[in-house]
N, C-alpha and C. Protein backbone atom coordinates (compact mmCIF):
# COMPACT_ATOMS: atom_id res chain seq x y z
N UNK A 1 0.29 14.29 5.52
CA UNK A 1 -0.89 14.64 4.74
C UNK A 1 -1.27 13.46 3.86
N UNK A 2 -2.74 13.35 3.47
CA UNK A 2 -3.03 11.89 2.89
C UNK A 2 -2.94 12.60 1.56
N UNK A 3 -2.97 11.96 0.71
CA UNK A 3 -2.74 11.91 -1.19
C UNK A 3 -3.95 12.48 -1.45
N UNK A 4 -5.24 12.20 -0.93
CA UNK A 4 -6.34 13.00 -1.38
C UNK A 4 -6.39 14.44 -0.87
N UNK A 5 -5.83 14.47 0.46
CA UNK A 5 -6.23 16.25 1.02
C UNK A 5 -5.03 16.85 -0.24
N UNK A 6 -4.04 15.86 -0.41
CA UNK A 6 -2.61 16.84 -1.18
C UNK A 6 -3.05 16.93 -2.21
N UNK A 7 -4.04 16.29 -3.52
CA UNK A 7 -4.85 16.57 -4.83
C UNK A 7 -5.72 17.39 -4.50
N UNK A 8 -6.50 17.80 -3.54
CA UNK A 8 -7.56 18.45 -3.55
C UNK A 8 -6.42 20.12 -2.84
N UNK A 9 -5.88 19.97 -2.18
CA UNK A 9 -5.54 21.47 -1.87
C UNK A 9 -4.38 21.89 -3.32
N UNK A 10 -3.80 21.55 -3.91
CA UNK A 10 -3.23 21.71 -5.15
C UNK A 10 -3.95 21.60 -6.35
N UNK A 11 -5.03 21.31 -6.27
CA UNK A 11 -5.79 21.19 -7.45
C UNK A 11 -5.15 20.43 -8.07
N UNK A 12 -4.85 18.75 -8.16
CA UNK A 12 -4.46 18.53 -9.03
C UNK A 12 -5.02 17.17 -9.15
N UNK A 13 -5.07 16.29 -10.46
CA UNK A 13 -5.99 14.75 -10.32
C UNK A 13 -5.34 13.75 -10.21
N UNK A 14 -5.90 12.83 -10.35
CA UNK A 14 -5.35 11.43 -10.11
C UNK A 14 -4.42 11.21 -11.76
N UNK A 15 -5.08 11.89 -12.57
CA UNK A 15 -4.54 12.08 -14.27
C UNK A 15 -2.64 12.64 -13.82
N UNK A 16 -2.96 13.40 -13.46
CA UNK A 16 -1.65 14.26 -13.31
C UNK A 16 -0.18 13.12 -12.50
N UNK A 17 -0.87 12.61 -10.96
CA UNK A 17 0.11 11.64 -10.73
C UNK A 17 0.26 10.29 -11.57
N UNK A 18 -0.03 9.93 -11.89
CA UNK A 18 -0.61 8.81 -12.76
C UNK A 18 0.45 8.79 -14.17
N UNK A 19 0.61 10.38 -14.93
CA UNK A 19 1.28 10.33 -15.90
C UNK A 19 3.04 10.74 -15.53
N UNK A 20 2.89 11.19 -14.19
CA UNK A 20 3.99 11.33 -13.50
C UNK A 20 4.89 9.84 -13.37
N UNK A 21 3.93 9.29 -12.13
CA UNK A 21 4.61 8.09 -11.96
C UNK A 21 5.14 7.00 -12.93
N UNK A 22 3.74 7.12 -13.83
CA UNK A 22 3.94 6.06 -14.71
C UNK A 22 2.98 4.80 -15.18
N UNK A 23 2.11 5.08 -14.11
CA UNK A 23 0.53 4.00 -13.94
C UNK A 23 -0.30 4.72 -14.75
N UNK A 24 -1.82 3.76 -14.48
CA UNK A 24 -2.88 4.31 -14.81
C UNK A 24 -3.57 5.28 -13.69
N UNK A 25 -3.97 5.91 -14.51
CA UNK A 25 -4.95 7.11 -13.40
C UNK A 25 -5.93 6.36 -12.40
N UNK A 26 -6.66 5.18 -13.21
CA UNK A 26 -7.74 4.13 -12.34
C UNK A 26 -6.51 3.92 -11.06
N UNK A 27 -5.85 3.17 -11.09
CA UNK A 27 -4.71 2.70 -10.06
C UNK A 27 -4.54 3.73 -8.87
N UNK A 28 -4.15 4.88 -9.56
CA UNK A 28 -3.74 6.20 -8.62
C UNK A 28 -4.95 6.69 -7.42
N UNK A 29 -6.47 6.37 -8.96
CA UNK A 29 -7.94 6.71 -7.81
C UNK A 29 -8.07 5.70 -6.74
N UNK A 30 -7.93 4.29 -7.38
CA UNK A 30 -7.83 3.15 -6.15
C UNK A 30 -6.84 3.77 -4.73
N UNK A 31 -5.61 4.04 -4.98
CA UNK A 31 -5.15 4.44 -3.85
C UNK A 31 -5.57 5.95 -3.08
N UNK A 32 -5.96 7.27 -3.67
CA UNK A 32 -6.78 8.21 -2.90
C UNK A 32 -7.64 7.36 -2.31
N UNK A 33 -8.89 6.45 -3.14
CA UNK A 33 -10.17 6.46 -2.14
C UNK A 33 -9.74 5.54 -0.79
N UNK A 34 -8.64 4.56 -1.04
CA UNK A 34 -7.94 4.24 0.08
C UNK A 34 -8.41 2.54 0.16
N UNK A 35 -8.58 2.47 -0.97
CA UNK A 35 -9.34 0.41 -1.83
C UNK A 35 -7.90 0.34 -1.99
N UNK A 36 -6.93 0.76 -2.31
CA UNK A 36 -5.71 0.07 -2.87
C UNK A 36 -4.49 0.71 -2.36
N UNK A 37 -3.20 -0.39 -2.64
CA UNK A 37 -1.95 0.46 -2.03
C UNK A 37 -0.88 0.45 -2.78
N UNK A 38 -0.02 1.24 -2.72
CA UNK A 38 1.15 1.56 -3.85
C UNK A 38 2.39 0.54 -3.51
N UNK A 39 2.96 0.41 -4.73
CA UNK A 39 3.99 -1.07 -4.26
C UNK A 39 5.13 0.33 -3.88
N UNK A 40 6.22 -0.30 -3.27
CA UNK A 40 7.65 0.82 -2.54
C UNK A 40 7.67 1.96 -3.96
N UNK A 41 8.44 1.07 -5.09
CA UNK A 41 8.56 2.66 -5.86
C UNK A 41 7.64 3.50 -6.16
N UNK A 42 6.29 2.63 -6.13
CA UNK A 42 5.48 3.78 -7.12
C UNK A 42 5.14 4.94 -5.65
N UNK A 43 5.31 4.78 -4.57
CA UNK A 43 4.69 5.40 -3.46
C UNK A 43 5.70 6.06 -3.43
N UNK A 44 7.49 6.01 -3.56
CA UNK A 44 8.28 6.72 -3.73
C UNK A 44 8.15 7.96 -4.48
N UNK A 45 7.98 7.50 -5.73
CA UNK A 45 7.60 8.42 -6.91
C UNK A 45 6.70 9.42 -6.30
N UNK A 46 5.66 8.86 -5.71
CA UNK A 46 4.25 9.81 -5.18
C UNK A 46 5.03 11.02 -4.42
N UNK A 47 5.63 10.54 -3.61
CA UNK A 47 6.33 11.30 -2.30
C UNK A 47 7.30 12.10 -3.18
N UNK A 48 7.76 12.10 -4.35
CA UNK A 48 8.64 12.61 -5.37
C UNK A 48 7.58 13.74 -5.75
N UNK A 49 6.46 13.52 -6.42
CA UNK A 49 5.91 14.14 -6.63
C UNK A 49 5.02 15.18 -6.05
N UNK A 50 4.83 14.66 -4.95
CA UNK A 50 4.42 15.97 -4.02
C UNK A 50 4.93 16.60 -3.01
N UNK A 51 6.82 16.45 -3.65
CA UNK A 51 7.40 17.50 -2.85
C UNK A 51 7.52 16.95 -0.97
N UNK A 52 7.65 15.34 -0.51
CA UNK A 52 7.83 15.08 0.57
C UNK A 52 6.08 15.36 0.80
N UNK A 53 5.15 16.43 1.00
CA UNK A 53 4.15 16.06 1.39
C UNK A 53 3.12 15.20 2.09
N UNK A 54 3.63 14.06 0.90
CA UNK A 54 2.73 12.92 1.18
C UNK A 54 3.44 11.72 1.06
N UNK A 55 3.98 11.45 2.45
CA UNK A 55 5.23 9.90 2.91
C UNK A 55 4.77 8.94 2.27
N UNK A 56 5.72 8.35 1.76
CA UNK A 56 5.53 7.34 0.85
C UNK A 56 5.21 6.00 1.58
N UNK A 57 5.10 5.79 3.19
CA UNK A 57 5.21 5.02 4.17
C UNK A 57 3.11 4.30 4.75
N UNK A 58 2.73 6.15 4.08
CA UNK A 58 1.35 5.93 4.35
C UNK A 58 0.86 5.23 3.01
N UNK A 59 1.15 5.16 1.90
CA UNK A 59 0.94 4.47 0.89
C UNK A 59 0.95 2.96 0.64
N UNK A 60 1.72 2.51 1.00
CA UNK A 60 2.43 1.24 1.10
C UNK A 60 1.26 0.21 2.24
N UNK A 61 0.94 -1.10 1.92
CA UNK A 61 0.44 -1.87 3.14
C UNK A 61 1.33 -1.95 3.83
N UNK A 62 1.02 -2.36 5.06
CA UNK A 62 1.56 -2.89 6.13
C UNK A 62 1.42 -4.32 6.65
N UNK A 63 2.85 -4.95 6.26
CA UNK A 63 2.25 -6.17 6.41
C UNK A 63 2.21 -7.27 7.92
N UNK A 64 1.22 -7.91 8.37
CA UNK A 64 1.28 -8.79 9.32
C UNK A 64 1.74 -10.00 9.59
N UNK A 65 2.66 -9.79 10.86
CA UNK A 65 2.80 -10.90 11.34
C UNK A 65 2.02 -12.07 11.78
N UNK A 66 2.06 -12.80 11.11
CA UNK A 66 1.05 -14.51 11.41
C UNK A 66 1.85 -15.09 12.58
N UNK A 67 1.36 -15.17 13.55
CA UNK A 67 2.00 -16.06 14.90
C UNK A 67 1.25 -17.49 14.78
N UNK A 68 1.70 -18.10 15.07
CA UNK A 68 1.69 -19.68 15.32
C UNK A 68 0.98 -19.84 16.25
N UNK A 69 -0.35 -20.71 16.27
CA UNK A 69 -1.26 -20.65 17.99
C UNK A 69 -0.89 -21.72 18.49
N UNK A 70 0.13 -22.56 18.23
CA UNK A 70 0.32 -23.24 19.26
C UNK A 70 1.66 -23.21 19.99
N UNK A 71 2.43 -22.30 19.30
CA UNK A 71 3.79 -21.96 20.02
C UNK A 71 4.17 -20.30 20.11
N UNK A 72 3.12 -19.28 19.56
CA UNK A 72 3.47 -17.92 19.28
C UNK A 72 3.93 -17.47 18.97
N UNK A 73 5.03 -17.93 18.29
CA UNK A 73 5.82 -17.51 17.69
C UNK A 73 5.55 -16.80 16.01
N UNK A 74 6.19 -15.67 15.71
CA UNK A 74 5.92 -15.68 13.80
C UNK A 74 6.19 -16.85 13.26
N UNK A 75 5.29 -17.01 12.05
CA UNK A 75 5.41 -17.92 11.20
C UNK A 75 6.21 -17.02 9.59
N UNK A 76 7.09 -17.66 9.07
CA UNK A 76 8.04 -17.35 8.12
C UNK A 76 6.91 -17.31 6.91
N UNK A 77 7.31 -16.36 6.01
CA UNK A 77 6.05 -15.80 4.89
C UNK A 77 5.66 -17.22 3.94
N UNK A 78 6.77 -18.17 3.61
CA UNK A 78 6.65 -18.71 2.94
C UNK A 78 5.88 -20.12 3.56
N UNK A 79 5.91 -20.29 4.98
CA UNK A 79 5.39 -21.33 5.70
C UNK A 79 3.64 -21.18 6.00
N UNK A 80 2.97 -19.65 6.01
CA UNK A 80 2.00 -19.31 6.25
C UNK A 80 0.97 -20.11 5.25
N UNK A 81 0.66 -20.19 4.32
CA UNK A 81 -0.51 -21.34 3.27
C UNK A 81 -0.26 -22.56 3.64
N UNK A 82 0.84 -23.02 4.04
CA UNK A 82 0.80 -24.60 4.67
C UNK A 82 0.44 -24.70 6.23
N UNK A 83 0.35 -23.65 7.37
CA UNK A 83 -0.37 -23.70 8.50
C UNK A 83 -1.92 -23.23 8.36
N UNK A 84 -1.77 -22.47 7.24
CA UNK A 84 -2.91 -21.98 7.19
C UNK A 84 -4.24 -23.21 7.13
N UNK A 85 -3.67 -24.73 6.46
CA UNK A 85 -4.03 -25.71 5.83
C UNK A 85 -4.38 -26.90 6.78
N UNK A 86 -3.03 -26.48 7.53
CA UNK A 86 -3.55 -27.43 8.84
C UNK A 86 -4.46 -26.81 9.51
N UNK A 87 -4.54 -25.65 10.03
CA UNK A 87 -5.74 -24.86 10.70
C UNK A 87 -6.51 -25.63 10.58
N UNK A 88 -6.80 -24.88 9.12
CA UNK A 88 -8.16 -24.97 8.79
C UNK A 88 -8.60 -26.75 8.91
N UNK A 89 -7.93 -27.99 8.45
CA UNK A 89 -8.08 -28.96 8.60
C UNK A 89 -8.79 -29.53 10.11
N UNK A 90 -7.77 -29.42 10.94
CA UNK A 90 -8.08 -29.57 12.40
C UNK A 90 -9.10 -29.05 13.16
């Protein structure tokens, strides 16, 4: 279930998780309208708070693998702004 169907069938607001978790309520609306994403604990907490409901897994980005175009391989997180540089150069 997404975080907004689980506030709207419980009646409850973005105020309510917000003073739960520990954030601001703005933060909590960013992630319902689905503009923003919860770092591991606070999406934990969420999933705390609504009782398993709402997986803390759908909260969270998902992050991408950068492959290398000239060998395909992944590129290591910390190597990605320095290929990114040659790219763009070449």
């Amino acid at each position: 279930m997404r975080l907004k169907e689980f506030l709207q069938k419980e009646r409850y607001t973005s105020r309510h998780v917000a003073e739960y978790a520990g954030v601001s309520p703005v933060h909590i609306a960013t992630i319902v309208r689905g503009e923003g994403f919860a770092s591991k604990t606070l999406a934990e907490k969420i999933e705390r708070f609504t009782k398993g409901n709402v997986k803390a897994s759908t909260l969270t980005r998902k992050r991408e693998k950068k492959i290398c175009p000239t060998c395909k391989r992944p590129i290591p997180r910390k190597q990605k702004e320095f290929v990114a540089k040659i790219i763009s150069v070449t």
